[in-house]
PDB file of N, CA and C in Angstrom:
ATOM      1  N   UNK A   1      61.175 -44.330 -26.964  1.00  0.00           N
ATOM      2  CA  UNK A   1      62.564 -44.071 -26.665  1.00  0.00           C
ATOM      3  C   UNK A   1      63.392 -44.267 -27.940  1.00  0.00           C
ATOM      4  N   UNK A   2      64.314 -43.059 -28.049  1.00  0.00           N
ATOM      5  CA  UNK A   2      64.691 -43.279 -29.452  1.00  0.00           C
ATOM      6  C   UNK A   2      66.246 -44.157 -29.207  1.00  0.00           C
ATOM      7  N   UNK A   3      66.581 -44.873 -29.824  1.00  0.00           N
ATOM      8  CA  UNK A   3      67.798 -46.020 -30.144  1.00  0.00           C
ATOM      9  C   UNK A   3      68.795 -45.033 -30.788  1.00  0.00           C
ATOM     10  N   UNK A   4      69.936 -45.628 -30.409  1.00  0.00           N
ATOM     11  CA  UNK A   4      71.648 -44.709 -31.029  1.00  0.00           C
ATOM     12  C   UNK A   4      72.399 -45.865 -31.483  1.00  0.00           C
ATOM     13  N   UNK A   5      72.523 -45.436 -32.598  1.00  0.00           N
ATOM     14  CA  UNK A   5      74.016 -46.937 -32.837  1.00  0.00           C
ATOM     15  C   UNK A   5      75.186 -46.915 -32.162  1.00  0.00           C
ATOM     16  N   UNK A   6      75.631 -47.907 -32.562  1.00  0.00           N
ATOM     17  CA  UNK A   6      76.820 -48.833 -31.327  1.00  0.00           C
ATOM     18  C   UNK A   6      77.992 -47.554 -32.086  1.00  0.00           C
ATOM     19  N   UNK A   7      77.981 -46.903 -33.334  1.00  0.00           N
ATOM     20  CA  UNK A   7      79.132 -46.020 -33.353  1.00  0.00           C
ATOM     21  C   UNK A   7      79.009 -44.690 -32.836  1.00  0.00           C
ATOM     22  N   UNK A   8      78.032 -44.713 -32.906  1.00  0.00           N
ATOM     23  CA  UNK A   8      77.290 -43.534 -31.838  1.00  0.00           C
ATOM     24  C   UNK A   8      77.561 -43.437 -30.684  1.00  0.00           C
ATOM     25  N   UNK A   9      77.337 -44.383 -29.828  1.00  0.00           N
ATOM     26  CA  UNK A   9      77.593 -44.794 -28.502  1.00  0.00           C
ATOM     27  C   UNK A   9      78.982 -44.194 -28.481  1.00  0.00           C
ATOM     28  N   UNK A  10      80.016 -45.250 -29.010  1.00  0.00           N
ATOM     29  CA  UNK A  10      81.780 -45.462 -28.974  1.00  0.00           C
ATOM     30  C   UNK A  10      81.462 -44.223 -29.044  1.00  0.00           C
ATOM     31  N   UNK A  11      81.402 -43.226 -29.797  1.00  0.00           N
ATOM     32  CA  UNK A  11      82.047 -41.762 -30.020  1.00  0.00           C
ATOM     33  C   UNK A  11      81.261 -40.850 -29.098  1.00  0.00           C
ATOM     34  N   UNK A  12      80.346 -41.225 -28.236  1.00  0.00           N
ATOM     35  CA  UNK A  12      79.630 -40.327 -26.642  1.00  0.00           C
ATOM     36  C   UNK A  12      81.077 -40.972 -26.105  1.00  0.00           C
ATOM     37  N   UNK A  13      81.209 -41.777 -25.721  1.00  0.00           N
ATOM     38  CA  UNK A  13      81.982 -42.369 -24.794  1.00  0.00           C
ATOM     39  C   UNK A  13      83.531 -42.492 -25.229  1.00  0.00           C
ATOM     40  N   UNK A  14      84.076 -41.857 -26.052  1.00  0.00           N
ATOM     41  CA  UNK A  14      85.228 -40.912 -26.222  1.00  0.00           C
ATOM     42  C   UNK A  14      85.999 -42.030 -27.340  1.00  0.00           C
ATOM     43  N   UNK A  15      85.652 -43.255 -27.508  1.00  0.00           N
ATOM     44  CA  UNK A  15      86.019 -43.801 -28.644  1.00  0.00           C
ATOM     45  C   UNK A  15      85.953 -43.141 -29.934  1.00  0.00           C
ATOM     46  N   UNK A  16      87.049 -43.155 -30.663  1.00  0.00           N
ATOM     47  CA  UNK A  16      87.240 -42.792 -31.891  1.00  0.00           C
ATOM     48  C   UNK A  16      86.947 -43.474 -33.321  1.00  0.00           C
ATOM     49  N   UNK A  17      86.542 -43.139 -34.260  1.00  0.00           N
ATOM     50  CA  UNK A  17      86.488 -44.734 -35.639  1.00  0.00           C
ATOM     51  C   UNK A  17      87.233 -43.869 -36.781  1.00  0.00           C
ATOM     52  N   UNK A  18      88.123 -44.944 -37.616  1.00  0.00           N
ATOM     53  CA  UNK A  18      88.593 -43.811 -39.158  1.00  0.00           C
ATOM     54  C   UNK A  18      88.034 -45.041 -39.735  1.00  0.00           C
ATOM     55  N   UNK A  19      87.759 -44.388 -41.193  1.00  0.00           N
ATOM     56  CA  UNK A  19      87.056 -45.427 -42.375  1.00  0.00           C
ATOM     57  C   UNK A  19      86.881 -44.019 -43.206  1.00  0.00           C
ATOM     58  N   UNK A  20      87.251 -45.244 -44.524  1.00  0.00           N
ATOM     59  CA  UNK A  20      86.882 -44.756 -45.573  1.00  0.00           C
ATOM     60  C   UNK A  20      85.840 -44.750 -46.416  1.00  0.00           C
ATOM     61  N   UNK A  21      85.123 -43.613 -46.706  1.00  0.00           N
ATOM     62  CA  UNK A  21      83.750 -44.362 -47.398  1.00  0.00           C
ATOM     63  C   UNK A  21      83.460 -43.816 -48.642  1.00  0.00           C
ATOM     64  N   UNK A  22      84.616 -43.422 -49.501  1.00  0.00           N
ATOM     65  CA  UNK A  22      84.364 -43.586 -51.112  1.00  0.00           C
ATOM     66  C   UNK A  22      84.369 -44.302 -51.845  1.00  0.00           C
ATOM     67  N   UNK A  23      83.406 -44.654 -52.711  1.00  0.00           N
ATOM     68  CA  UNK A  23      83.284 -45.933 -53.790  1.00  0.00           C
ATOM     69  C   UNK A  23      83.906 -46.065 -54.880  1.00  0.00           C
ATOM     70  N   UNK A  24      83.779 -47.567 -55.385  1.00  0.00           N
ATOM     71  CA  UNK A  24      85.008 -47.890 -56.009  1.00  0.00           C
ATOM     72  C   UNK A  24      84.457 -46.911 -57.539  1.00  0.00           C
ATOM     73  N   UNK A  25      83.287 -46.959 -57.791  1.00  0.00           N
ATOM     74  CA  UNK A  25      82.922 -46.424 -59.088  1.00  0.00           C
ATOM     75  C   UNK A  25      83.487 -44.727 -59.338  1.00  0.00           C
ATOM     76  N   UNK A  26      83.673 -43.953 -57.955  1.00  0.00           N
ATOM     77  CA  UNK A  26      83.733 -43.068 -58.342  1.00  0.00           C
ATOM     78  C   UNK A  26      85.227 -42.310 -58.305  1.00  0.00           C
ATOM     79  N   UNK A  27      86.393 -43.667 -57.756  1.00  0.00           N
ATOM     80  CA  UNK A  27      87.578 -43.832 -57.678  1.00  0.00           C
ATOM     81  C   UNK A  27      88.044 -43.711 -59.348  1.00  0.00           C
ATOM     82  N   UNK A  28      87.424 -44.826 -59.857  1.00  0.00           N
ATOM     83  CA  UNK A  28      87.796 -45.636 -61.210  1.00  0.00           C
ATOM     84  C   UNK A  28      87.087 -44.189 -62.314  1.00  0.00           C
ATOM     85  N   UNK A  29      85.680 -43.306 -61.956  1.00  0.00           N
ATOM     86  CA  UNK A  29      85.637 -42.302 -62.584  1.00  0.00           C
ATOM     87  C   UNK A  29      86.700 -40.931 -62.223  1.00  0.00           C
ATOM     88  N   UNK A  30      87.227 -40.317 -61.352  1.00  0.00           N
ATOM     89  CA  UNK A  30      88.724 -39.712 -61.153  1.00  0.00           C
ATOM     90  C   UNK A  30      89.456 -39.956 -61.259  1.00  0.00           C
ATOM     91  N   UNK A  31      89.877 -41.569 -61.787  1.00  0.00           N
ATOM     92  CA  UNK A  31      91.221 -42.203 -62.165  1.00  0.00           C
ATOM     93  C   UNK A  31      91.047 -41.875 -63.640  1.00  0.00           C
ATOM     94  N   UNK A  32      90.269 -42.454 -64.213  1.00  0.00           N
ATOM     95  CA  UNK A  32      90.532 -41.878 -65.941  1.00  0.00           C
ATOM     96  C   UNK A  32      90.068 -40.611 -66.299  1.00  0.00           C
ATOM     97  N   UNK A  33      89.253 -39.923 -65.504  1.00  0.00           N
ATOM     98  CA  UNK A  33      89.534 -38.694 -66.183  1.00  0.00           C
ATOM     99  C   UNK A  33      90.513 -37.978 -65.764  1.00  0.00           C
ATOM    100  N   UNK A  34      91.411 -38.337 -64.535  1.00  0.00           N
ATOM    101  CA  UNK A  34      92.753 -38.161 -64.349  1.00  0.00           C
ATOM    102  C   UNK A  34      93.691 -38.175 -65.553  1.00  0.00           C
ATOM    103  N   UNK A  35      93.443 -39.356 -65.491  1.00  0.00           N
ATOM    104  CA  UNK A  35      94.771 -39.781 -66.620  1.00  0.00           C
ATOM    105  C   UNK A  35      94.553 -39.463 -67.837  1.00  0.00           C
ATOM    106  N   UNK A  36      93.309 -39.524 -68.624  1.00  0.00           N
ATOM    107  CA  UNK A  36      92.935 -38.992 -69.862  1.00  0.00           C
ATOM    108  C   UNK A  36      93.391 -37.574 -70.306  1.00  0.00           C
ATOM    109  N   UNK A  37      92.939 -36.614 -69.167  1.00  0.00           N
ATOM    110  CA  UNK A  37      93.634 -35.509 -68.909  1.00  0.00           C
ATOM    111  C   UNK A  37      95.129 -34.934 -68.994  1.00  0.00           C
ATOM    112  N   UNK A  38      95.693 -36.153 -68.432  1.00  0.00           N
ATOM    113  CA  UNK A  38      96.890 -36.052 -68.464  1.00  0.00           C
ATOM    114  C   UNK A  38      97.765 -36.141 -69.844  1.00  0.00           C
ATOM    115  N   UNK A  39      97.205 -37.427 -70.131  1.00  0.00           N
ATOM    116  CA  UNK A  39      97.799 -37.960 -71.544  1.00  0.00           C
ATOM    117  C   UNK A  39      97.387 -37.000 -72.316  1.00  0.00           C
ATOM    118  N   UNK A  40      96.408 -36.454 -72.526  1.00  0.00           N
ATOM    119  CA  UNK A  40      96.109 -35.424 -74.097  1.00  0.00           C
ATOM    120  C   UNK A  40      97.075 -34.382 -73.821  1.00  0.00           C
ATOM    121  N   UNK A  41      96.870 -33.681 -72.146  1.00  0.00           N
ATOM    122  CA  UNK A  41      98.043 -32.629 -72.058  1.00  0.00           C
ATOM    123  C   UNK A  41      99.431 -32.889 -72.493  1.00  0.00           C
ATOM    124  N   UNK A  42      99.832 -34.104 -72.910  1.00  0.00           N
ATOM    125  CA  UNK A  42     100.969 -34.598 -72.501  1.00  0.00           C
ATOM    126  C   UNK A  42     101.574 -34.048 -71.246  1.00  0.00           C
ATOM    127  N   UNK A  43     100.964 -34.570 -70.202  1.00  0.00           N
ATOM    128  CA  UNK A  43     101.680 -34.008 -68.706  1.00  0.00           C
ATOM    129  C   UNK A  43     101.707 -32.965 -68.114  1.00  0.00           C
ATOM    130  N   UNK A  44     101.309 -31.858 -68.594  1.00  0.00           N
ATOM    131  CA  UNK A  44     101.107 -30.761 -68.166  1.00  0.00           C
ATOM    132  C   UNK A  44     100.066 -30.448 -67.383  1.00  0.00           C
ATOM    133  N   UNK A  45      98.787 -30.867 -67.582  1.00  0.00           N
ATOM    134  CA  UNK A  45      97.962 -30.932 -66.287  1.00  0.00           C
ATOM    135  C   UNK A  45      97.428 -32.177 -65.506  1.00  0.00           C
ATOM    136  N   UNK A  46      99.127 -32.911 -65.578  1.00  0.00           N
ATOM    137  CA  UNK A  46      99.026 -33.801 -64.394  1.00  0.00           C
ATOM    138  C   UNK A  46      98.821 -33.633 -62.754  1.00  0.00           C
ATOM    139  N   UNK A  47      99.551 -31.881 -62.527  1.00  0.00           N
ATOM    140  CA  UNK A  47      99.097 -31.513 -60.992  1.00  0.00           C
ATOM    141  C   UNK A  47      97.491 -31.405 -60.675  1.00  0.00           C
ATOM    142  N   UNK A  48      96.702 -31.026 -61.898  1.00  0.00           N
ATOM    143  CA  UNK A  48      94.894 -31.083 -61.925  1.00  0.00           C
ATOM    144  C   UNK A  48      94.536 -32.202 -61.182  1.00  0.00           C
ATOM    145  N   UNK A  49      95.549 -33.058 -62.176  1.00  0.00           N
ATOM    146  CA  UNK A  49      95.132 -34.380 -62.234  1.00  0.00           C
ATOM    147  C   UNK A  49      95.304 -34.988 -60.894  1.00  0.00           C
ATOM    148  N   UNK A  50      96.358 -34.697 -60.194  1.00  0.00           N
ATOM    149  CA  UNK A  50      96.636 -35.394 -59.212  1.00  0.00           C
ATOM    150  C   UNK A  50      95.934 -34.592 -57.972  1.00  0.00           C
ATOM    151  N   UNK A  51      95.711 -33.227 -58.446  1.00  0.00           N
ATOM    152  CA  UNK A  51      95.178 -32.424 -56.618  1.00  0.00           C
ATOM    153  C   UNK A  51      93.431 -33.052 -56.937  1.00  0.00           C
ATOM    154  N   UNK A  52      92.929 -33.362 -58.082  1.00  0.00           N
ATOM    155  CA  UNK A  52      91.415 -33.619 -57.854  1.00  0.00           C
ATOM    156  C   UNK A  52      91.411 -35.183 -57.581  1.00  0.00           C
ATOM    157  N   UNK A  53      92.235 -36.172 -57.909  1.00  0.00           N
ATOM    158  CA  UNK A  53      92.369 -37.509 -57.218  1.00  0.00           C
ATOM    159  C   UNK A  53      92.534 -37.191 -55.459  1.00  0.00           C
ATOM    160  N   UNK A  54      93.448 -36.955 -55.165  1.00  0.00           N
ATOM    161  CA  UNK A  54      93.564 -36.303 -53.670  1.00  0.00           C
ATOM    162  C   UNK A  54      92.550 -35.997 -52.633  1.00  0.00           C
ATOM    163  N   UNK A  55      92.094 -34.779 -53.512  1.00  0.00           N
ATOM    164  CA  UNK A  55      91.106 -34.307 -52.773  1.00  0.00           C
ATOM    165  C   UNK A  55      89.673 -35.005 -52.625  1.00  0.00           C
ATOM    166  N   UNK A  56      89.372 -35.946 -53.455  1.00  0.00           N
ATOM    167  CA  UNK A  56      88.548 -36.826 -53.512  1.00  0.00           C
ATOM    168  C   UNK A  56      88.901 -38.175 -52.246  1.00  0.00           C
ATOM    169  N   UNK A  57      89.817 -38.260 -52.446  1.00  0.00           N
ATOM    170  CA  UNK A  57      90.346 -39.495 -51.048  1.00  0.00           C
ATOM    171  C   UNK A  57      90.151 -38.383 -49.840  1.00  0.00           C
ATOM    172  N   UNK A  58      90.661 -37.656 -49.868  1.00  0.00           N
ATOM    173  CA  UNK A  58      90.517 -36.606 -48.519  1.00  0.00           C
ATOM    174  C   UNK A  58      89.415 -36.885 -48.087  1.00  0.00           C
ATOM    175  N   UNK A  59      88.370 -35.988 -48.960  1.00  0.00           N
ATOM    176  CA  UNK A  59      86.947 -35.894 -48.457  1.00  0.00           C
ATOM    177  C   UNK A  59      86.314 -37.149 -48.016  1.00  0.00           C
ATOM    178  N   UNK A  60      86.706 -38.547 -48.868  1.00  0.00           N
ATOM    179  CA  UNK A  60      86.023 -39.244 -48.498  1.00  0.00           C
ATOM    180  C   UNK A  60      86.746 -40.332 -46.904  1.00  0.00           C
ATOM    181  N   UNK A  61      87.498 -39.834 -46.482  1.00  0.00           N
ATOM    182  CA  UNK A  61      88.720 -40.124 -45.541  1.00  0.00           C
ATOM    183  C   UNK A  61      88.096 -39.890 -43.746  1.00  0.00           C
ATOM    184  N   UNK A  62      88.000 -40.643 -42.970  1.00  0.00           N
ATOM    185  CA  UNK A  62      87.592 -39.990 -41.677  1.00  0.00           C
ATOM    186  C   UNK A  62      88.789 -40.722 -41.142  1.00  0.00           C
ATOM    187  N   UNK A  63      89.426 -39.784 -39.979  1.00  0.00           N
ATOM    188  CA  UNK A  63      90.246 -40.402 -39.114  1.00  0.00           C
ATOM    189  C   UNK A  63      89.976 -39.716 -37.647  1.00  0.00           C
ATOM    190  N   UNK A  64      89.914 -41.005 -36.544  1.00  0.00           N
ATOM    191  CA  UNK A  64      89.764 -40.329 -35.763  1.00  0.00           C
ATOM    192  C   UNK A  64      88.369 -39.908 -35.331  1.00  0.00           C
ATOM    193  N   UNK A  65      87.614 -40.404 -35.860  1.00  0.00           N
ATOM    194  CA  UNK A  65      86.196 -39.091 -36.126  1.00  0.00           C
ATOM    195  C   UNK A  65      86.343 -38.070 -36.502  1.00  0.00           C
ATOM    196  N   UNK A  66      86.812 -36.851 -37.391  1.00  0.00           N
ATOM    197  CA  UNK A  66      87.493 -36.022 -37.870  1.00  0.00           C
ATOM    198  C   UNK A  66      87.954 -36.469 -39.818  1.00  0.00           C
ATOM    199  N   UNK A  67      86.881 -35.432 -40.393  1.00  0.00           N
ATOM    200  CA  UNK A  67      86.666 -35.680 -41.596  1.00  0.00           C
ATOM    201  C   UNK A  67      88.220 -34.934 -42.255  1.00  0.00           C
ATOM    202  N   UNK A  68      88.634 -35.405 -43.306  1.00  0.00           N
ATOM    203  CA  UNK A  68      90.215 -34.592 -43.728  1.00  0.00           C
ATOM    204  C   UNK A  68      89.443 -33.658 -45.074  1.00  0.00           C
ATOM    205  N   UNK A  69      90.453 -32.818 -44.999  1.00  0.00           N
ATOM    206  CA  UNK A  69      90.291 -31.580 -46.388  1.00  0.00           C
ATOM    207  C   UNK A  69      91.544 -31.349 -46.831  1.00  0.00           C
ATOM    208  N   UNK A  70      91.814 -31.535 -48.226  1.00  0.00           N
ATOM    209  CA  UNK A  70      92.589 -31.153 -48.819  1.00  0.00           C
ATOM    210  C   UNK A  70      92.248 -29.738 -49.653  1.00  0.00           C
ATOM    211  N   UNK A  71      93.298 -28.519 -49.378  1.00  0.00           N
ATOM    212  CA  UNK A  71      92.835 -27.164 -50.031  1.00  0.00           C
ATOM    213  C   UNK A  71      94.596 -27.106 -50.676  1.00  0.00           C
ATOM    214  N   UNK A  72      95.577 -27.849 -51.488  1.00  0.00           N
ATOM    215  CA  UNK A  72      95.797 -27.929 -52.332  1.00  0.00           C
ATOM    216  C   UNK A  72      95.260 -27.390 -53.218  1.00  0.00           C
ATOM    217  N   UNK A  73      95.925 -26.533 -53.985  1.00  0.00           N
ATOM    218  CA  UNK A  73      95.745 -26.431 -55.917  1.00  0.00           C
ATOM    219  C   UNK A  73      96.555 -26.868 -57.042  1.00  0.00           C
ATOM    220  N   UNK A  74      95.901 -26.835 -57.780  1.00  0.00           N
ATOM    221  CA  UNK A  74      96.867 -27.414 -59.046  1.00  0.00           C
ATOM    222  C   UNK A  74      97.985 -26.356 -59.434  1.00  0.00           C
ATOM    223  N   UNK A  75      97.452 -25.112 -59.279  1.00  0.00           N
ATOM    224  CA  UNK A  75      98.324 -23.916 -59.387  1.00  0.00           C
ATOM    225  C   UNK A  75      99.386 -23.925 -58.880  1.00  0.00           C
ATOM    226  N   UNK A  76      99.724 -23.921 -57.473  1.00  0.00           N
ATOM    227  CA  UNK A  76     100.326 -24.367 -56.631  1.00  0.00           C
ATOM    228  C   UNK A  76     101.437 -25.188 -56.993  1.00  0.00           C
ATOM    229  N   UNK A  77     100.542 -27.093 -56.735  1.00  0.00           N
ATOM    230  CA  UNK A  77     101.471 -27.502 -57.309  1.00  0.00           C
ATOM    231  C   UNK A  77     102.346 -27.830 -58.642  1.00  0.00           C
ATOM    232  N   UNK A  78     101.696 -26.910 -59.505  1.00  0.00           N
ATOM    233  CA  UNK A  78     102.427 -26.826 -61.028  1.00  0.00           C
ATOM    234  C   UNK A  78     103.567 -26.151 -60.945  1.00  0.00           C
ATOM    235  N   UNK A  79     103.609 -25.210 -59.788  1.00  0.00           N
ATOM    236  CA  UNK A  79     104.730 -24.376 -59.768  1.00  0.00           C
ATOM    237  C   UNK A  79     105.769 -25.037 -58.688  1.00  0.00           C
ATOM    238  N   UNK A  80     105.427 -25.784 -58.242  1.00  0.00           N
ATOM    239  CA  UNK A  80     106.323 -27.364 -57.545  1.00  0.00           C
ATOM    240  C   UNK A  80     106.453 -27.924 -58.505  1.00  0.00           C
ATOM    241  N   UNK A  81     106.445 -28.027 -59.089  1.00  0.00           N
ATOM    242  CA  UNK A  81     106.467 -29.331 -60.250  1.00  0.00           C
ATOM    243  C   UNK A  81     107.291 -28.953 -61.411  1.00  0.00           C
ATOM    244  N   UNK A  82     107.488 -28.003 -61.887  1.00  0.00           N
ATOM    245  CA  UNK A  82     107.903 -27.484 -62.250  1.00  0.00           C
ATOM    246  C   UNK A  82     109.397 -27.134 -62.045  1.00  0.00           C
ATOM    247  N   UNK A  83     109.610 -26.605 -60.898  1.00  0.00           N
ATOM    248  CA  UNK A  83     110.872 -26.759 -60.282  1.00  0.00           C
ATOM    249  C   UNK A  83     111.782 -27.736 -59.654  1.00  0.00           C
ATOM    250  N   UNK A  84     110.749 -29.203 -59.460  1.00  0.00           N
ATOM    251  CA  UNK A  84     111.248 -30.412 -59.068  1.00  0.00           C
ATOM    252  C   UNK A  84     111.645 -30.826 -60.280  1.00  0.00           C
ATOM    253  N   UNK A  85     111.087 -30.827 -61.599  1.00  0.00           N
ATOM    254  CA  UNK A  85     111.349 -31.306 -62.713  1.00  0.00           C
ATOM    255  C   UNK A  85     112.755 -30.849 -63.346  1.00  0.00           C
ATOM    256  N   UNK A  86     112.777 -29.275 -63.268  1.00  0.00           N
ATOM    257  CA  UNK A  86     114.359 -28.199 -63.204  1.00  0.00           C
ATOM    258  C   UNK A  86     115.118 -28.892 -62.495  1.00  0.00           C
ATOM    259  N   UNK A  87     114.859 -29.402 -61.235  1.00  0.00           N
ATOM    260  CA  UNK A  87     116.023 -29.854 -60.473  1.00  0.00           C
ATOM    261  C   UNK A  87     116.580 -31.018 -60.581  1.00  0.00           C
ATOM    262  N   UNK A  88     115.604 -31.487 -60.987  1.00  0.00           N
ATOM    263  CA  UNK A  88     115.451 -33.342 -61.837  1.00  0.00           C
ATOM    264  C   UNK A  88     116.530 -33.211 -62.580  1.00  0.00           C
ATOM    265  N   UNK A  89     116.409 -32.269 -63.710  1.00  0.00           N
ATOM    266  CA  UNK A  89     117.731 -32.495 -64.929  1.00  0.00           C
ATOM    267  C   UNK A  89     118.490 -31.500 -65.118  1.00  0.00           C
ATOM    268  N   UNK A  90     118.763 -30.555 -63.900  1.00  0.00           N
ATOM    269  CA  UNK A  90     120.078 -30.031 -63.636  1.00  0.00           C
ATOM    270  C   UNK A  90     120.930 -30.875 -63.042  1.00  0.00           C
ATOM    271  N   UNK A  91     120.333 -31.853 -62.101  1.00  0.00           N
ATOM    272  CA  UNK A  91     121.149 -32.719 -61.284  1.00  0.00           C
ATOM    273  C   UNK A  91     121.374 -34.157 -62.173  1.00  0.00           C
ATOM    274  N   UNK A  92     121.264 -33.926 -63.482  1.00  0.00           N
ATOM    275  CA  UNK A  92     121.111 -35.225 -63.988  1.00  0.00           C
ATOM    276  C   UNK A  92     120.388 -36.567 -63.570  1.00  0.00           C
ATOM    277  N   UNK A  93     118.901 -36.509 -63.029  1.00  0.00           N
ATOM    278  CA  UNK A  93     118.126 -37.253 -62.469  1.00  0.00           C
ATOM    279  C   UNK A  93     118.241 -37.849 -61.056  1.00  0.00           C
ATOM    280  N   UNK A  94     119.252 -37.360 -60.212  1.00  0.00           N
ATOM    281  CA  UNK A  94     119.760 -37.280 -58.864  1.00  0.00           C
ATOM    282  C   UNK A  94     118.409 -36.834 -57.923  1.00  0.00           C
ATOM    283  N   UNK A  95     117.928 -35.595 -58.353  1.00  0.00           N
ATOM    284  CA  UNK A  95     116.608 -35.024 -57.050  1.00  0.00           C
ATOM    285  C   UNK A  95     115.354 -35.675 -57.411  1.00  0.00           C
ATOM    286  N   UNK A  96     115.165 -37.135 -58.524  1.00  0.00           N
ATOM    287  CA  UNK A  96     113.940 -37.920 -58.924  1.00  0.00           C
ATOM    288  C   UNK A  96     114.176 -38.272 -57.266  1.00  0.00           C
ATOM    289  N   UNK A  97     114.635 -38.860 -57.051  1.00  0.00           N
ATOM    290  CA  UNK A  97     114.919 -39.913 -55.920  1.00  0.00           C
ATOM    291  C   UNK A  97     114.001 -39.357 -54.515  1.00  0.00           C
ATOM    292  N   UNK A  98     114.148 -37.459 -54.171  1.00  0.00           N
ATOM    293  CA  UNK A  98     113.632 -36.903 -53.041  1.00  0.00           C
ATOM    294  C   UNK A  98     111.986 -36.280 -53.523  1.00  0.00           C
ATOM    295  N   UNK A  99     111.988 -36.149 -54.967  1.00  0.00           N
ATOM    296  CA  UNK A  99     110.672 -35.828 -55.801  1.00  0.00           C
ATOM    297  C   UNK A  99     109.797 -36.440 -55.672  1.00  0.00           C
ATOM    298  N   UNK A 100     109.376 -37.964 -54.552  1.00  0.00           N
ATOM    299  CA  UNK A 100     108.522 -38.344 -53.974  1.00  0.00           C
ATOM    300  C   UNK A 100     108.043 -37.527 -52.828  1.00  0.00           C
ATOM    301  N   UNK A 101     109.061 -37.704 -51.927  1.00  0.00           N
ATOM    302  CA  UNK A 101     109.054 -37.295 -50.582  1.00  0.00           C
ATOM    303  C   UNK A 101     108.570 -35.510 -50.794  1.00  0.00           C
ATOM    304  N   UNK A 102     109.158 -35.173 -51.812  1.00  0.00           N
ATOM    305  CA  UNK A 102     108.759 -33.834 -51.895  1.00  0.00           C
ATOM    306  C   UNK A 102     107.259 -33.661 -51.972  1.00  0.00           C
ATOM    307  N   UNK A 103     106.975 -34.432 -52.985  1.00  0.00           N
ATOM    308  CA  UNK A 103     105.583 -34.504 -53.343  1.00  0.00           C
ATOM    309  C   UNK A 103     104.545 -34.818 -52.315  1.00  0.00           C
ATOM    310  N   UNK A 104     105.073 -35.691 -51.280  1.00  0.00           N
ATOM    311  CA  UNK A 104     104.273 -35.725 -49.934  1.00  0.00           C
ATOM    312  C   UNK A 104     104.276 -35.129 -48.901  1.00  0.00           C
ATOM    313  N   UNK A 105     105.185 -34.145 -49.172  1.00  0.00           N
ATOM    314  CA  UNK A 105     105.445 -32.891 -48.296  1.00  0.00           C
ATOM    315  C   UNK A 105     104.261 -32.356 -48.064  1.00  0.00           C
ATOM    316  N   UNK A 106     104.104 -32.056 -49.663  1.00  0.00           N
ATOM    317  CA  UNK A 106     103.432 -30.464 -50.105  1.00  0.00           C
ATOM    318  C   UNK A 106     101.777 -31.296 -49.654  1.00  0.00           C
ATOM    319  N   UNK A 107     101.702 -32.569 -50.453  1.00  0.00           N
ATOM    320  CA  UNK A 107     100.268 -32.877 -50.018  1.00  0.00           C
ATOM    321  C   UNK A 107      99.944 -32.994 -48.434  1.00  0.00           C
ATOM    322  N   UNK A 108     101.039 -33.381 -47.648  1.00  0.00           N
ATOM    323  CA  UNK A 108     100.327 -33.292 -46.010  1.00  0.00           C
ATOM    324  C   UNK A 108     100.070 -31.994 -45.688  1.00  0.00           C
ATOM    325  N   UNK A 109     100.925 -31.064 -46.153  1.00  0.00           N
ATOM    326  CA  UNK A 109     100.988 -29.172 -45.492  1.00  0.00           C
ATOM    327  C   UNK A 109      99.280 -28.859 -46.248  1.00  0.00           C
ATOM    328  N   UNK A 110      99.104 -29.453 -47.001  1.00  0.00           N
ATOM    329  CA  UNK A 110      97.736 -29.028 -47.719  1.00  0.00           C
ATOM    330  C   UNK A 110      96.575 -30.115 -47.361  1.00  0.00           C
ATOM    331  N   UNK A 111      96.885 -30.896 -46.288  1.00  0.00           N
ATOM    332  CA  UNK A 111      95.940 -31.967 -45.895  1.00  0.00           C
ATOM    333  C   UNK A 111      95.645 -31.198 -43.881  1.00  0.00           C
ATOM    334  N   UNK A 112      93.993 -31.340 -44.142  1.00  0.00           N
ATOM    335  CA  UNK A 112      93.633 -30.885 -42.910  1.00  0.00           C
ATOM    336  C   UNK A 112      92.429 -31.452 -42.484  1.00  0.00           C
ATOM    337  N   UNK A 113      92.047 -31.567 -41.276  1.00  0.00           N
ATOM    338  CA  UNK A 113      91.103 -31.699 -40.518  1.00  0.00           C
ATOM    339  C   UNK A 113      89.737 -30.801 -40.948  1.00  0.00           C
ATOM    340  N   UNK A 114      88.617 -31.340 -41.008  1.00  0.00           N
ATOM    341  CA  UNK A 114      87.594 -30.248 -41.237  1.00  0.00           C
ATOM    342  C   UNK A 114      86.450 -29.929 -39.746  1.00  0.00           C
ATOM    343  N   UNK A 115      86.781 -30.434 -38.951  1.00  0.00           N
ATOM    344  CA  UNK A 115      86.407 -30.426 -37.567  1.00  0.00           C
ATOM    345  C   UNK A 115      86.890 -30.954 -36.809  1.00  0.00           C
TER     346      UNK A 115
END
């Protein structure tokens, strides 16, 4: 008789689990080649930088039972970024303040369920 684990079980029986299961080594390897990236560009392919950090938490992200996908691009958001930055210092640093919230806009509309 073959045996099922106890998270196995919970999720026959309609229980749900979220956990994260990416490691710290491979956090700390997308963090500096994040930022390394960044700094030589001087900033310019900080959206790279930030949609391949992202998408790395995504994938490794379950909520729910239900794995997340981020299909974000850097393309994308360069051309956000770009125009948040325009709006940044037309307004004399006034739209920094919503240039978070903006920024988490765009990443939830590009954050999804993969089953």
């Amino acid at each position: 008789m073959e045996t099922e684990s106890v998270t196995e079980i919970r999720l026959q029986q309609g229980e749900t689990s979220s956990y994260f299961d990416g490691g710290l080594f491979q956090l700390i390897g997308y963090t500096l080649l994040g930022w390394i990236v960044t700094v030589i560009t001087l900033g310019i392919c900080f959206p790279w930088s930030y949609t391949m950090i992202y998408s790395w938490k995504a994938r490794h992200t379950v909520i729910g039972g239900k794995r997340l996908r981020f299909d974000g691009t850097a393309v994308q958001l360069f051309g956000n970024w770009i125009k948040w930055w325009l709006l940044t210092i037309i307004t004399l640093g006034i739209y920094s303040f919503w240039l978070y919230i903006a920024l988490e806009k765009w990443k939830t509309k590009h954050t999804h369920f993969v089953n």
